[in-house]
Protein backbone atom coordinates (compact mmCIF):
# COMPACT_ATOMS: atom_id res chain seq x y z
CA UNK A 1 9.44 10.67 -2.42
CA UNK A 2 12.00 9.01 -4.51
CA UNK A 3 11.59 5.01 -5.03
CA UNK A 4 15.37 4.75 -3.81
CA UNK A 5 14.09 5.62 -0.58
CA UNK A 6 13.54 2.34 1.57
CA UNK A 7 10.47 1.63 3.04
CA UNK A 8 9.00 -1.29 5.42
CA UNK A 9 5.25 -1.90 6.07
CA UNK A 10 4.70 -1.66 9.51
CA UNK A 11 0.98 -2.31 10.19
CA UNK A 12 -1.82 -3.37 7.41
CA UNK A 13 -5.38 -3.34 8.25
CA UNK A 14 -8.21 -4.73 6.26
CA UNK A 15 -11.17 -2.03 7.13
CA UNK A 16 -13.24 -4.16 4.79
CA UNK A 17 -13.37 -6.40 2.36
CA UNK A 18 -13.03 -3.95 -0.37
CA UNK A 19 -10.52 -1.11 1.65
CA UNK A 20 -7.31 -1.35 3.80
CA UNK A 21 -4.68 0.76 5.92
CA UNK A 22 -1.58 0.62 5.18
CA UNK A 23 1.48 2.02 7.15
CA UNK A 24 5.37 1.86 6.14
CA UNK A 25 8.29 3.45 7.65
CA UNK A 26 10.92 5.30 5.59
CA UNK A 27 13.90 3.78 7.06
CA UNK A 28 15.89 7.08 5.53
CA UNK A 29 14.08 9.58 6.91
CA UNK A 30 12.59 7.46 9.88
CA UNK A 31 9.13 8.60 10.13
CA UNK A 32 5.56 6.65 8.83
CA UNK A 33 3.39 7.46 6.18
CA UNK A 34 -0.35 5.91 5.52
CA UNK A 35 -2.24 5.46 2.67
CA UNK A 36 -5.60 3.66 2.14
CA UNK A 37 -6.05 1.68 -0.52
CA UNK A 38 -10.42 1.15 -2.05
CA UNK A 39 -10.88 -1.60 -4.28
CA UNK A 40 -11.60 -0.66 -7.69
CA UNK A 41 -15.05 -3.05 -7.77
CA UNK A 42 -14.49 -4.04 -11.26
CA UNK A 43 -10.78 -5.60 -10.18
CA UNK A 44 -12.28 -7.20 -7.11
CA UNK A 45 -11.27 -10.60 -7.22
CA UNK A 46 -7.51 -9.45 -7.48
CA UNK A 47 -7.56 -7.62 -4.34
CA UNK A 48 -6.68 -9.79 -1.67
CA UNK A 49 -4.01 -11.14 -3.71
CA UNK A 50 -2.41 -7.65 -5.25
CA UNK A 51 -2.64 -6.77 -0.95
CA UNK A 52 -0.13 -10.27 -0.43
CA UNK A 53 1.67 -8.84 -3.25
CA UNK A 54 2.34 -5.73 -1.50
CA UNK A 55 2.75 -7.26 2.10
CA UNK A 56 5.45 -9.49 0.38
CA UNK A 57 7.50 -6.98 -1.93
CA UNK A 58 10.89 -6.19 -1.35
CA UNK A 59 9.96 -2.96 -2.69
CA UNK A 60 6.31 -1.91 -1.06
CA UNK A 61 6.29 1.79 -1.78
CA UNK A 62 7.11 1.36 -5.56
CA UNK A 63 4.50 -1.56 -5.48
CA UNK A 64 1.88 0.45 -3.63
CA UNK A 65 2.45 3.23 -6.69
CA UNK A 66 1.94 0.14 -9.26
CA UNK A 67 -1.60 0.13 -7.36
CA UNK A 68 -2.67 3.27 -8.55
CA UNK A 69 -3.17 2.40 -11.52
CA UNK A 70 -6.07 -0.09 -10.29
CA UNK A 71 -7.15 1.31 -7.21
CA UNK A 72 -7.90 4.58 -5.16
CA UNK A 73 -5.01 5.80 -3.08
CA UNK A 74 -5.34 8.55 -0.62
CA UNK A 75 -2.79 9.60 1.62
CA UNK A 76 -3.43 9.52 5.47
CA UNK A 77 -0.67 10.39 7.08
């Protein structure tokens, strides 16, 4: 997937406190993609806000890759 792609988040889901869904549509290629996201416990306390972060971004697939550096990322859909 190319970061000039646009995306839009859709739905986000906080499963718990420490792991969320997250769904965007690639307004391009008009069809959704999911990922969940599982707190790296060490950067805890930075979760809920790196989450607003994404939520927020103009950008929230090439934010959501920025994540992967700090957190576990699996593809769901």
């Amino acid at each position: 997937m190319s970061y000039s792609e646009h995306f839009v988040i859709k739905k986000i889901r906080l499963l718990t406190p420490t792991t969320c869904e997250v769904y965007m549509l690639n307004m391009n290629k008009k069809f959704m993609k999911g990922w969940v996201i599982r707190c790296n416990q060490s950067l805890v306390h930075q979760f809920h806000e790196q989450m607003n972060n994404l939520m927020q971004s103009t950008h929230p697939f090439q934010t959501l890759m920025q994540l992967k550096q700090f957190h576990e990322v699996d593809v769901l859909c």
